[in-house]
Protein backbone atom coordinates (compact mmCIF):
# COMPACT_ATOMS: atom_id res chain seq x y z
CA UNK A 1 142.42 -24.57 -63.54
CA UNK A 2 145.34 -21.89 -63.07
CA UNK A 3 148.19 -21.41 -65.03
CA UNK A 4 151.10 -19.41 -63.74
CA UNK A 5 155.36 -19.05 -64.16
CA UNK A 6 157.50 -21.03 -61.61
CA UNK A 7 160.80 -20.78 -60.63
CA UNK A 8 163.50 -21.41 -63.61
CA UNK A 9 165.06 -24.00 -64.13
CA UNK A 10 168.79 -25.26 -64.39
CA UNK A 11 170.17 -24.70 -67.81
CA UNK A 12 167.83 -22.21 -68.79
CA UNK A 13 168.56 -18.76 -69.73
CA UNK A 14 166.35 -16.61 -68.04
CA UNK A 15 166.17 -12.98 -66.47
CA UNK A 16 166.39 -11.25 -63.04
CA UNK A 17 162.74 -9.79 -61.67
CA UNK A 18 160.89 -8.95 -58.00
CA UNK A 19 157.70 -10.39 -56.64
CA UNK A 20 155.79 -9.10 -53.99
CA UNK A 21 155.21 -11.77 -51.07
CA UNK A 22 152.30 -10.07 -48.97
CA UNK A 23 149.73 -11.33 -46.24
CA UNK A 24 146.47 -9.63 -44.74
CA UNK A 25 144.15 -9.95 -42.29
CA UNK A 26 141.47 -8.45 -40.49
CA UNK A 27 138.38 -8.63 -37.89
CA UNK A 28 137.22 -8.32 -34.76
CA UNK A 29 138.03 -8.70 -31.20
CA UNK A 30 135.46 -9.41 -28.28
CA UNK A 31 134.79 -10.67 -24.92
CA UNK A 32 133.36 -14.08 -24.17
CA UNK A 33 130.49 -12.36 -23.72
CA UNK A 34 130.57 -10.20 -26.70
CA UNK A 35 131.38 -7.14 -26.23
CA UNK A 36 134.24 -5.66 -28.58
CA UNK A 37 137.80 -5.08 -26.96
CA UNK A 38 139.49 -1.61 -27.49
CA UNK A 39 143.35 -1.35 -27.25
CA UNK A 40 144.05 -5.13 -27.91
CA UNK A 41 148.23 -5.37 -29.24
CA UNK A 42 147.95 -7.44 -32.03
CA UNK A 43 151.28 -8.42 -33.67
CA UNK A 44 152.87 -11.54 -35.29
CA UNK A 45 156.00 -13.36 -33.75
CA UNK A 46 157.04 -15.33 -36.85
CA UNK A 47 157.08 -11.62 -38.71
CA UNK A 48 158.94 -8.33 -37.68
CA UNK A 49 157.45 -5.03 -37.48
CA UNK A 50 153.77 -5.91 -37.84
CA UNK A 51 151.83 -4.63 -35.17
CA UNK A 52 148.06 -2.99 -34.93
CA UNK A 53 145.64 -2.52 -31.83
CA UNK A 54 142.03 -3.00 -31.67
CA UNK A 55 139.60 -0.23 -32.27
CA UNK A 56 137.23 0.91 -29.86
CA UNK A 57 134.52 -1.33 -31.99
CA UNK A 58 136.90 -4.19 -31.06
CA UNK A 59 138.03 -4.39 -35.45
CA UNK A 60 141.73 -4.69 -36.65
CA UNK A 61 143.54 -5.01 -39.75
CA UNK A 62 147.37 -6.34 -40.48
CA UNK A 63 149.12 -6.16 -43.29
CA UNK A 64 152.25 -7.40 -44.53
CA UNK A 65 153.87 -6.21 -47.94
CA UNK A 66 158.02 -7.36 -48.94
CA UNK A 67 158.71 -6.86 -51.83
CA UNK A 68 162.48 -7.39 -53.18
CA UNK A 69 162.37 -11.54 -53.70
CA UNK A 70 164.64 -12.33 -56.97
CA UNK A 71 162.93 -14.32 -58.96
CA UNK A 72 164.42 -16.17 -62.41
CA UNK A 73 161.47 -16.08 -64.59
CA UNK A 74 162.39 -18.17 -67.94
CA UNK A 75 160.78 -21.17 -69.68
CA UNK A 76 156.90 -21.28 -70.29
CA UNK A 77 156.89 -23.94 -67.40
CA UNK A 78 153.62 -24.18 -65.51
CA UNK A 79 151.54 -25.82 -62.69
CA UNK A 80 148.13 -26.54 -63.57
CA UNK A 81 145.72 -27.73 -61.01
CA UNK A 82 142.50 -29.50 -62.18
CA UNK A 83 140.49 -30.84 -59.02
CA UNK A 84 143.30 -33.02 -57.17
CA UNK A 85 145.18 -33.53 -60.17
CA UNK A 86 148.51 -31.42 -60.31
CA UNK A 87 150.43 -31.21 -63.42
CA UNK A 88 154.03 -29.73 -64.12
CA UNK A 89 154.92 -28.91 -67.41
CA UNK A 90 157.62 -27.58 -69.35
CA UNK A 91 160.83 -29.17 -67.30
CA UNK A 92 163.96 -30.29 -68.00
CA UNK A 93 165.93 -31.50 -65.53
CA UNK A 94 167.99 -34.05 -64.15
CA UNK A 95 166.62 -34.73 -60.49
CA UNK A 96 162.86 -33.46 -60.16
CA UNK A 97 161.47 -33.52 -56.76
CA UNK A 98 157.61 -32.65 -55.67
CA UNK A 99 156.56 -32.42 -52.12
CA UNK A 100 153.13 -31.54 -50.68
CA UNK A 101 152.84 -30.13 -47.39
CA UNK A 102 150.39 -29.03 -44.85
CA UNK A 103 149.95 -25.92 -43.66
CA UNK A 104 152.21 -26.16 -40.77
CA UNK A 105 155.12 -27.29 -43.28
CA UNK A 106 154.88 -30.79 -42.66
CA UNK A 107 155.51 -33.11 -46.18
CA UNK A 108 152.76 -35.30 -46.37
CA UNK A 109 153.86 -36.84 -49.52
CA UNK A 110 157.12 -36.19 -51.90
CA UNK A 111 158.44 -37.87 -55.33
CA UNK A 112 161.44 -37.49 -56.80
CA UNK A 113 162.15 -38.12 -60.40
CA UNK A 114 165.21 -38.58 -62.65
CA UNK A 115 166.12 -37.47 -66.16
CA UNK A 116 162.43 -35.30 -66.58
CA UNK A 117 161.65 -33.47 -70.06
CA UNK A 118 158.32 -32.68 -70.37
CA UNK A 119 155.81 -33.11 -67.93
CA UNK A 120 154.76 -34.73 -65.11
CA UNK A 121 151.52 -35.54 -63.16
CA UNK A 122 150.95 -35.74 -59.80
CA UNK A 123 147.25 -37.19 -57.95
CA UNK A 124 146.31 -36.02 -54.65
CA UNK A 125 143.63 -38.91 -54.15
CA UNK A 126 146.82 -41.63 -54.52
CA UNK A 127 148.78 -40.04 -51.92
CA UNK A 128 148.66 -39.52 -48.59
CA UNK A 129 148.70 -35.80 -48.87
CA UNK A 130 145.42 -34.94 -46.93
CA UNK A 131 145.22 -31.47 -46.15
CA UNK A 132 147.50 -30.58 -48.52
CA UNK A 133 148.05 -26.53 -48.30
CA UNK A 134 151.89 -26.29 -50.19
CA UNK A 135 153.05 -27.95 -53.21
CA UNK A 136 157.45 -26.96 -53.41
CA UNK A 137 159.16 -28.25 -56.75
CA UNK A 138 162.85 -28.85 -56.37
CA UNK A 139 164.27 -29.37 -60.28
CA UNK A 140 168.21 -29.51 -59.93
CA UNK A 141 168.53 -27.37 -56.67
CA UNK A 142 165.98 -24.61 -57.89
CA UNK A 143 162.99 -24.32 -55.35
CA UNK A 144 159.95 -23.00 -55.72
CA UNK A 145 156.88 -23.10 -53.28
CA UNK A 146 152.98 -22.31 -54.21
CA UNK A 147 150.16 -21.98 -52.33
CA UNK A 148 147.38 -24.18 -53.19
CA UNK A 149 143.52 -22.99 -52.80
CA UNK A 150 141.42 -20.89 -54.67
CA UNK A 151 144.01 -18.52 -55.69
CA UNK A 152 147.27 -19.79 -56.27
CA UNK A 153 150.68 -18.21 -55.21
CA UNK A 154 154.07 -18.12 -55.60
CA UNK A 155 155.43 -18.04 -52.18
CA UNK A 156 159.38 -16.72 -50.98
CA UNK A 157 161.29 -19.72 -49.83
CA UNK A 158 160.81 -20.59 -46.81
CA UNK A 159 157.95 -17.98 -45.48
CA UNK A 160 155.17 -19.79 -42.98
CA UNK A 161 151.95 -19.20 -42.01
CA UNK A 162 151.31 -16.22 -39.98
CA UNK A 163 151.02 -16.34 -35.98
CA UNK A 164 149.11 -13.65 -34.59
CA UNK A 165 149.13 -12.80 -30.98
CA UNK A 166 146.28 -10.98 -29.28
CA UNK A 167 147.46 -9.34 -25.51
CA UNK A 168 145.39 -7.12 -23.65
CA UNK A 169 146.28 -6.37 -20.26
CA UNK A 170 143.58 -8.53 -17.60
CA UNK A 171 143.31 -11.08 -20.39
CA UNK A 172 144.64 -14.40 -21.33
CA UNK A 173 146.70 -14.05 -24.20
CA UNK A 174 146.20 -15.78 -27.48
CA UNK A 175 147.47 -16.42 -30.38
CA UNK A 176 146.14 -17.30 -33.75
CA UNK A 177 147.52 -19.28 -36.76
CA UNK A 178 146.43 -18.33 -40.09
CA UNK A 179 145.12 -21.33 -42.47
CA UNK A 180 145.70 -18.93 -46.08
CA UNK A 181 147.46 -15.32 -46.74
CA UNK A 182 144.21 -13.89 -46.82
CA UNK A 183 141.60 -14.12 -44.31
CA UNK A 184 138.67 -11.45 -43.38
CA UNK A 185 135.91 -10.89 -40.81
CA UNK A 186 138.27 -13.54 -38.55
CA UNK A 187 136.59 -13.31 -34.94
CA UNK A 188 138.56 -13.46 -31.83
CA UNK A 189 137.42 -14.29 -28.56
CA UNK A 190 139.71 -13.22 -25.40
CA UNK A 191 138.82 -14.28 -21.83
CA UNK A 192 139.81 -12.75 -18.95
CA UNK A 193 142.60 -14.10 -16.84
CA UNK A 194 140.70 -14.35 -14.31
CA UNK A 195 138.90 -17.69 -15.53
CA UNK A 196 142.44 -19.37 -15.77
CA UNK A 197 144.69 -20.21 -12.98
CA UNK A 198 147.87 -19.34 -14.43
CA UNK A 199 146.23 -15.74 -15.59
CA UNK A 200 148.31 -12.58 -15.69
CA UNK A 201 145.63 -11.32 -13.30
CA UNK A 202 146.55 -13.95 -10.91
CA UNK A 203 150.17 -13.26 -10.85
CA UNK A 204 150.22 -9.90 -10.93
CA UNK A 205 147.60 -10.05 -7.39
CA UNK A 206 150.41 -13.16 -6.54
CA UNK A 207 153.25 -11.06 -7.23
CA UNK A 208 151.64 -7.39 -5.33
CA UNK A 209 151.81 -9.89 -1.85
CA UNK A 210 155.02 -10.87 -2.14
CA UNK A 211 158.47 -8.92 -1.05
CA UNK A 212 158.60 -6.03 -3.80
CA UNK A 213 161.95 -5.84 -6.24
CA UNK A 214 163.42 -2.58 -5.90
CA UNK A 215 165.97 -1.55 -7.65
CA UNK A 216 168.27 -1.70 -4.53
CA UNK A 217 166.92 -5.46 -4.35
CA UNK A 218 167.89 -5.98 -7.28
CA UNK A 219 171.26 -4.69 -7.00
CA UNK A 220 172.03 -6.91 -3.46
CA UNK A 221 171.34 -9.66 -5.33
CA UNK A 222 174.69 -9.72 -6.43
CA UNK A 223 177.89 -10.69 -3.43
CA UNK A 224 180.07 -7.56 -2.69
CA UNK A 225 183.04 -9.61 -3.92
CA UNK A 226 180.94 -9.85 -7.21
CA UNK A 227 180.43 -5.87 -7.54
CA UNK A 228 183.91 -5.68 -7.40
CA UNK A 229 184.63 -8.47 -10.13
CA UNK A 230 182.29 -6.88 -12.51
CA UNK A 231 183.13 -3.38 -13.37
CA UNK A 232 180.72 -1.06 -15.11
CA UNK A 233 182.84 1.52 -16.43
CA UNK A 234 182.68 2.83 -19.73
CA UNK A 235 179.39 0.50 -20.10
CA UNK A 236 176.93 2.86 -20.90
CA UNK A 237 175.06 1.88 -23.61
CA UNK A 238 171.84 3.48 -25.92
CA UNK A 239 168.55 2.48 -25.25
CA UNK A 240 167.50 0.75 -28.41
CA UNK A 241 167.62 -2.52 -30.45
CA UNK A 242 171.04 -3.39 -31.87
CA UNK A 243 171.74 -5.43 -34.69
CA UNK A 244 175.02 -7.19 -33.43
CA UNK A 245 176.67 -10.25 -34.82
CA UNK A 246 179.74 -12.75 -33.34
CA UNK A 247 181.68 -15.19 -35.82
CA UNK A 248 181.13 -18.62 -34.71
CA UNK A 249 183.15 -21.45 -36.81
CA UNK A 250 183.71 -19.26 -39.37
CA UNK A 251 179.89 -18.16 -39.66
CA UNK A 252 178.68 -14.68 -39.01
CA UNK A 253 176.09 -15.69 -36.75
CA UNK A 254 173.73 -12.69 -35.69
CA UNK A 255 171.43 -11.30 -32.68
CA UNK A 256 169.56 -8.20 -31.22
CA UNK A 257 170.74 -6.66 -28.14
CA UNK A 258 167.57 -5.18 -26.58
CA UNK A 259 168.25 -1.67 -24.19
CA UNK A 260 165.84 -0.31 -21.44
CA UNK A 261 165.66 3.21 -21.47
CA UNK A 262 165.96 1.88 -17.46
CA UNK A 263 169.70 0.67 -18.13
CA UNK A 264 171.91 3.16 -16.99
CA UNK A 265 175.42 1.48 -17.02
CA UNK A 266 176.20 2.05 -13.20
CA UNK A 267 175.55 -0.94 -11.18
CA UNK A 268 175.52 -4.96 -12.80
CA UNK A 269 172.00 -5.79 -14.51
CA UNK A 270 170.50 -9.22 -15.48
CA UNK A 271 170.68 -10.89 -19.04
CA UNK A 272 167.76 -12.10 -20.79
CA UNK A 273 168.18 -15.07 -23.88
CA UNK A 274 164.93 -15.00 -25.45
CA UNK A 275 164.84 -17.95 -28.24
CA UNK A 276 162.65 -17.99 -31.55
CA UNK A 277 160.07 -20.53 -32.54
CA UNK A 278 161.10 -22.72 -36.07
CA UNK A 279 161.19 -20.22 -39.03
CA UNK A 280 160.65 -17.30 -37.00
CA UNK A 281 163.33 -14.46 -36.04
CA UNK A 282 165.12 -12.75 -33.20
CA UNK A 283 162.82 -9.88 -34.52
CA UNK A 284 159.64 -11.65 -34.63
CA UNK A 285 160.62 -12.54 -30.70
CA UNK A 286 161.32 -9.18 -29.66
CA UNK A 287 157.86 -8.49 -30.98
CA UNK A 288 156.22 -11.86 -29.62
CA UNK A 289 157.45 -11.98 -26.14
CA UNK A 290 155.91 -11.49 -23.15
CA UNK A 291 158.73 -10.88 -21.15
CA UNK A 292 160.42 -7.13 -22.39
CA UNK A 293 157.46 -6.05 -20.77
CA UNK A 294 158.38 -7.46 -17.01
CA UNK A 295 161.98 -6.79 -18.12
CA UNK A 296 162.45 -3.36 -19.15
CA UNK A 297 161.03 -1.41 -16.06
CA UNK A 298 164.27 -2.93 -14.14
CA UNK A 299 167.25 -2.00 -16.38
CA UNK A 300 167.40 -5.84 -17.73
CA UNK A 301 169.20 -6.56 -20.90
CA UNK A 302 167.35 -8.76 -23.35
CA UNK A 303 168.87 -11.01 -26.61
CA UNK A 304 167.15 -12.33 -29.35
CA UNK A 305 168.95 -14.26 -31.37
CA UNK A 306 168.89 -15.87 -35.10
CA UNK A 307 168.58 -19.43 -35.82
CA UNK A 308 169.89 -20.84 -39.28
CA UNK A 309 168.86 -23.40 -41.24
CA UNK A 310 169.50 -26.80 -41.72
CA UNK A 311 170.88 -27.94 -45.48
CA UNK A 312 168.21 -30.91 -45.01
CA UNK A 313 165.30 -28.85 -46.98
CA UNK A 314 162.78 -31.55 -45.21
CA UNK A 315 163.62 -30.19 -42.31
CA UNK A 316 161.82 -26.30 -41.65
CA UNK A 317 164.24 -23.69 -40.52
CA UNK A 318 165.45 -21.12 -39.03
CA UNK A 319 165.87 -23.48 -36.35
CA UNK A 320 168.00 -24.44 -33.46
CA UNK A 321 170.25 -27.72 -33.33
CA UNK A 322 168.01 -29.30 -30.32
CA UNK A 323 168.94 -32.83 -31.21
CA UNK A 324 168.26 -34.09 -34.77
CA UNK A 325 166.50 -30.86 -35.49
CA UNK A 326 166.37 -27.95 -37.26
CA UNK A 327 169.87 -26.49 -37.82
CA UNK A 328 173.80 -27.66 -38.56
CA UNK A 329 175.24 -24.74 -36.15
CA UNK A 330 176.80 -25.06 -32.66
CA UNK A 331 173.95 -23.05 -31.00
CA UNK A 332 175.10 -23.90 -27.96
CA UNK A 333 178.82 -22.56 -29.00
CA UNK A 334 176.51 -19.49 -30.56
CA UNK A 335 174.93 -18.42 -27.15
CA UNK A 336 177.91 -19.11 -25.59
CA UNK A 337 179.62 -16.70 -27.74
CA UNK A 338 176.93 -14.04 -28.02
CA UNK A 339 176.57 -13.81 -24.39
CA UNK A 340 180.57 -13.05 -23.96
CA UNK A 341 179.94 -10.32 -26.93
CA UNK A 342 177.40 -7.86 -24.86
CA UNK A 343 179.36 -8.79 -21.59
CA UNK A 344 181.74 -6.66 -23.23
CA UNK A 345 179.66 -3.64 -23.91
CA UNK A 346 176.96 -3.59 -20.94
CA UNK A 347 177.53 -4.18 -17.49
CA UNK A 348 176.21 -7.72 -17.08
CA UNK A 349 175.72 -9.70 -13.13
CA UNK A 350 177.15 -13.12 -14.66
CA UNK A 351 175.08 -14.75 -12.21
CA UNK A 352 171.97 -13.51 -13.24
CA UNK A 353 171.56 -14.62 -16.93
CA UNK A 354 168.11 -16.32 -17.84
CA UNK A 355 167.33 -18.12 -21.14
CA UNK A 356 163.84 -18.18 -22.18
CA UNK A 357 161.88 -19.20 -25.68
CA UNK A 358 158.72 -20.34 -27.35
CA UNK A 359 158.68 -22.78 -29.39
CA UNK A 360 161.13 -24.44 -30.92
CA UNK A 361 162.32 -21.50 -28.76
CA UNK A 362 161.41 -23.34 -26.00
CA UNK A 363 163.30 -26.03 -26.38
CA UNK A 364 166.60 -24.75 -26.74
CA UNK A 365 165.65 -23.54 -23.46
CA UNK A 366 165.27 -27.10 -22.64
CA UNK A 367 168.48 -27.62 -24.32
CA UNK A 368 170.80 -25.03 -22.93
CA UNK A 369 169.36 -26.13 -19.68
CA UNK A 370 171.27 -29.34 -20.27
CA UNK A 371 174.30 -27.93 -21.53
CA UNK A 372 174.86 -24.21 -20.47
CA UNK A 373 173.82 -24.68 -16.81
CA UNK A 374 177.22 -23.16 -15.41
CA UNK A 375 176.01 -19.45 -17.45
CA UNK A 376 171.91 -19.73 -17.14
CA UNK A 377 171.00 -19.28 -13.68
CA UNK A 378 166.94 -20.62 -14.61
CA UNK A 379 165.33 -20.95 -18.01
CA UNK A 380 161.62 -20.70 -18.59
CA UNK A 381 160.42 -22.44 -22.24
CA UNK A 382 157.51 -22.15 -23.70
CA UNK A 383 155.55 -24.28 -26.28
CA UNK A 384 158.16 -27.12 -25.96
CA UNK A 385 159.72 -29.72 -23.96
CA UNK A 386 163.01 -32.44 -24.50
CA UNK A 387 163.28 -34.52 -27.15
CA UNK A 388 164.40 -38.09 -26.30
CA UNK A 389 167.43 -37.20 -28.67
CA UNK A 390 168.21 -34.49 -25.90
CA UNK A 391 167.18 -36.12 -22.80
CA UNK A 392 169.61 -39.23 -23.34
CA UNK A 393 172.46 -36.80 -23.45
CA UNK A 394 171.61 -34.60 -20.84
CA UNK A 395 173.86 -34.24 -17.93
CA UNK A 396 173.84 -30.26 -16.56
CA UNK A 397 176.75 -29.86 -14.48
CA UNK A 398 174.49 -28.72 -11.75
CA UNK A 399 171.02 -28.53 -10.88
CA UNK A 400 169.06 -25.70 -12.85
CA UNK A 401 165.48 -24.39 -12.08
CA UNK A 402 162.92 -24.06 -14.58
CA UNK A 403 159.62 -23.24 -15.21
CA UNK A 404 157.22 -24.78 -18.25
CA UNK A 405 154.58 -22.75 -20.07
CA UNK A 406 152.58 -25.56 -21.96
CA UNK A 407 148.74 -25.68 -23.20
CA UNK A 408 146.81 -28.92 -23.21
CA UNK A 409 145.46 -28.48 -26.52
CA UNK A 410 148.86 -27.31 -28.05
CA UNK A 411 148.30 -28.60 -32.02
CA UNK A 412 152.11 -28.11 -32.41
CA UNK A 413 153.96 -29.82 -30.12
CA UNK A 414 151.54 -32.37 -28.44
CA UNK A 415 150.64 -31.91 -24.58
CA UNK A 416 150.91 -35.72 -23.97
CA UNK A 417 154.60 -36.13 -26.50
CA UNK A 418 155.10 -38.63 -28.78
CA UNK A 419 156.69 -37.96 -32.43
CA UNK A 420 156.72 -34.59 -33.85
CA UNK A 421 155.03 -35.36 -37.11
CA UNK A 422 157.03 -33.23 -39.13
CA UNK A 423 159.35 -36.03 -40.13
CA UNK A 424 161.86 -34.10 -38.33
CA UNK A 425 163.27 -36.92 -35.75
CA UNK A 426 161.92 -35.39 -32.49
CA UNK A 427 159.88 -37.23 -30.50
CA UNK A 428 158.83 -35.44 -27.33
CA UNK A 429 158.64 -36.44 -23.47
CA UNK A 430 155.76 -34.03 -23.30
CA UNK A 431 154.58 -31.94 -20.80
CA UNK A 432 154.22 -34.45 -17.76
CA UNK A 433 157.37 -36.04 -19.11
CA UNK A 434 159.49 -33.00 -19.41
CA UNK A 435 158.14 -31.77 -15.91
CA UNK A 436 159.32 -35.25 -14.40
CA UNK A 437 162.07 -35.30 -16.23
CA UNK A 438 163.80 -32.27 -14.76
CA UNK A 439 162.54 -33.15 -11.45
CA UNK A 440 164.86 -36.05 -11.59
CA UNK A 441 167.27 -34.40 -12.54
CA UNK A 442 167.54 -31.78 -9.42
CA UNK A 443 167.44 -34.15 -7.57
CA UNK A 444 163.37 -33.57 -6.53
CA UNK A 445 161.57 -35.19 -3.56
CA UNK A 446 158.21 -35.60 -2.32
CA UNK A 447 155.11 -34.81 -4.44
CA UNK A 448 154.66 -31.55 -6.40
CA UNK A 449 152.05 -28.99 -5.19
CA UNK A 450 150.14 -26.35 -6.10
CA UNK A 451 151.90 -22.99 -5.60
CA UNK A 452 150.34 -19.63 -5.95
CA UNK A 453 150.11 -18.97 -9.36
CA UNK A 454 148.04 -22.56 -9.84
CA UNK A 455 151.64 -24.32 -11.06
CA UNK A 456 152.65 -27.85 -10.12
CA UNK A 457 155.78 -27.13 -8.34
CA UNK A 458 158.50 -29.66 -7.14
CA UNK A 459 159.66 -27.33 -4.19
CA UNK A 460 162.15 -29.22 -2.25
CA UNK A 461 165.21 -29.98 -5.16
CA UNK A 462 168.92 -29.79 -4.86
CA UNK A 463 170.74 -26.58 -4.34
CA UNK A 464 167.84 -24.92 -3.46
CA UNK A 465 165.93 -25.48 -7.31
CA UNK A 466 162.83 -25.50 -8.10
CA UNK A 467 160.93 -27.69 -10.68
CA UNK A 468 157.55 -26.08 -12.05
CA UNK A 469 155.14 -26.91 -14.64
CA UNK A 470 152.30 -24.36 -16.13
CA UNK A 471 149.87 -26.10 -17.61
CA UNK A 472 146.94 -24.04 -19.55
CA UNK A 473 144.02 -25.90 -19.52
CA UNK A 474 142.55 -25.63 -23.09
CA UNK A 475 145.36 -23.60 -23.85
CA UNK A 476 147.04 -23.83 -27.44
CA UNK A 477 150.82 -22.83 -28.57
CA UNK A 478 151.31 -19.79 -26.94
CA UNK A 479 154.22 -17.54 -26.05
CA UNK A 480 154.56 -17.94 -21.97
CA UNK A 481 153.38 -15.62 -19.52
CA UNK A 482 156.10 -13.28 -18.20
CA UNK A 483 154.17 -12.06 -15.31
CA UNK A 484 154.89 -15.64 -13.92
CA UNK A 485 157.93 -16.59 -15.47
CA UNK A 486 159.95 -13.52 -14.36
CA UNK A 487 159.61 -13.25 -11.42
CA UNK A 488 160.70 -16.97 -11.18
CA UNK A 489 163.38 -16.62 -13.01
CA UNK A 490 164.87 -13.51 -10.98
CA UNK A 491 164.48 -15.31 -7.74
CA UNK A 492 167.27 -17.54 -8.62
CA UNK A 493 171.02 -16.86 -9.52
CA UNK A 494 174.19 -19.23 -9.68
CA UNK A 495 175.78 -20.60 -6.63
């Protein structure tokens, strides 16, 4: 049994002090075959600025320290855990709410009481909490959330589980949710891409036989009458990420504008929207995505912007407003917004910009898909597909290609669709559905095919789209592969 201060309550007096929130973890990275992996990037895309690579023994080690979280520590209230049996004591307050969740955030069980002053008592074994990994207490609008296991632990509001991705060039990415704060000896096994159609191996042989992108390529892409249009004077711009920020509705809503060292401000270049999963960051994205890498070698401007959160607190967040989920914002108005901001201060071909996202990330590429197809030219999600919230209202004012990263044994958001199970209102089309779904709407005939990079592809659309679907075959939530989706995306501007 563990005893430990919780967040104060209303109508206490109380004073100001900082936790640390922290996570670790470490181990070792092989082969299938077991031999250890050297120079593995290892980072997480739900947290910024955490980054390691593998050691030529194929061990790693992340850490992750904030400290600064404001904390009202007051009345001699407690949690006490005793087998399945939690008990709160020490409360006053008018409206007590007690949720359990599991470790991907998703309330299993929650109580609210009225009028509390004392204690109350709270069994596991009569609820449907299985799993559970989070108890949060809500007394009068002051939250706290704790860890439960063998340790327990205050947590900051609203902080998830890590995600940690594992890329190594010739290898299939993968990524790797934590189940605690602290885990050790955790063994990784990376295959090579090779052994999976939609490989980065494949591609990048795929991509070496087909008509190279130079940079004057790139460049032609655009019509004279558009070079003319778009003027790049005074549009130079430091390589770097820049924290930048656009008022929408009265709401400072904010974003990182991501600069090649390639961009040079003398000729139009393409735009990049790269969206962030549920409670992750434009940050965490930067670090997460696959695509910078394809990007930055040609000039291309990249976004990453922040989702808010929702003032349902059942609902997890940041988010995007895909439907009945995760956020109260125009994110739609938001991108709209953002993208007008940086066509200001870098020389941007308006009929080159690309959203992409994993995710919840992903679909708000779905979603912007449906309702910003006259300023993305293709989007590419990840991790995600429409929602039947989204799908009814879906009517693009013209066809729009896309491309679908999706796993078969994604845990998150299910391969085959169906309800969410985070009592969030989204119920998916999935993967098949989503893939169908789209081909219907651009206008698709015929049957899809194989195309080289081991894709279904619906070929022959409207307007000259095209309709594809990536399916990893064992393959979990995971980022998308940029070495595919790039080059896809790039192919294609608006009419």
């Amino acid at each position: 049994m563990t005893m430990f201060k919780s967040m104060a309550f209303a109508g206490t007096v109380a004073a100001l002090s900082s936790l640390s929130f922290a996570w670790s973890i470490n181990g070792t990275v092989s082969t299938k075959a077991g031999q250890p992996l050297e120079g593995v990037k290892i980072s997480s895309f739900n947290y910024a600025n955490v980054e390691t690579t593998s050691a030529a023994d194929g061990k790693f080690s992340l850490v992750y320290d904030e400290v600064g979280l404001q904390v009202v520590q007051s009345v001699k209230a407690s949690v006490q855990f005793n087998y399945n049996v939690i008990t709160i004591s020490g409360i006053k307050a008018q409206t007590l709410t007690v949720s359990v969740m599991d470790a991907l955030g998703k309330v299993a069980f929650s109580k609210t009481q009225h009028n509390v002053n004392g204690s109350v008592s709270l069994d596991l074994n009569k609820t449907t909490a299985k799993g559970a990994k989070f108890l949060r207490i809500n007394a009068d609008g002051n939250r706290g959330t704790y860890q439960l296991g063998k340790t327990v632990t205050l947590l900051k509001e609203g902080d998830p589980l890590p995600t940690i991705m594992f890329a190594k060039e010739g290898y299939n990415n993968f990524s790797y949710t934590m189940k605690s704060f602290t885990e050790e000896n955790v063994q990784i096994t990376m295959e090579k891409a090779s052994s999976n159609p939609t490989s980065s191996s494949q591609i990048a042989a795929s991509s070496s036989s087909a008509k190279p992108e130079s940079s004057s390529t790139v460049a032609s892409s655009s019509s004279k009458a558009d070079d003319v249009i778009i003027n790049c004077a005074g549009k130079t711009y430091q390589s770097g990420d820049h924290k930048m920020s656009v008022n929408v509705d009265g709401k400072n809503r904010t974003f990182i504008m991501h600069v090649p060292s390639a961009y040079k401000g003398d000729k139009p270049v393409p735009l990049v929207v790269d969206y962030h999963p549920v409670m992750g960051s434009g940050q965490g994205q930067l670090n997460g995505t696959t695509y910078k890498a394809q990007t930055d070698p040609e000039g291309v401007i990249s976004l990453y912007p922040d989702g808010t959160k929702s003032a349902d607190s059942r609902k997890m967040g940041p988010g995007w407003n895909v439907g009945p989920c995760c956020s109260d914002d125009d994110d739609v108005k938001f991108s709209r917004e953002m993208i007008k901001a940086v066509e200001e201060k870098v020389c941007i071909d308006k009929k080159r910009v690309y959203a992409t996202g994993f995710s919840m990330g992903g679909g708000m590429s779905n979603h912007v898909a449906c309702f910003m197809s006259d300023v993305y030219a293709a989007v590419a999600p990840a991790g995600m597909d429409l929602n039947k919230t989204n799908s009814a209202q879906c009517n693009p004012d013209r066809p729009i290609s896309i491309i679908m990263f999706r796993g078969t044994n994604d845990n998150v958001c299910r391969y085959q669709g169906g309800d969410s199970g985070f009592n969030d209102g989204l119920n998916f089309l999935g993967a098949e559905g989503n893939f169908q779904f789209w081909a219907q709407k651009n206008g698709c005939t015929g049957s899809p095919s194989k195309n080289s990079n081991g894709c279904n592809e619906y070929s022959n659309c409207k307007d000259g789209t095209k309709v594809v679907l990536c399916t990893k075959q064992g393959g979990g939530h995971e980022q998308g592969d940029g070495k595919i989706g790039w080059p896809f995306l790039k192919s294609f501007t608006l009419p």
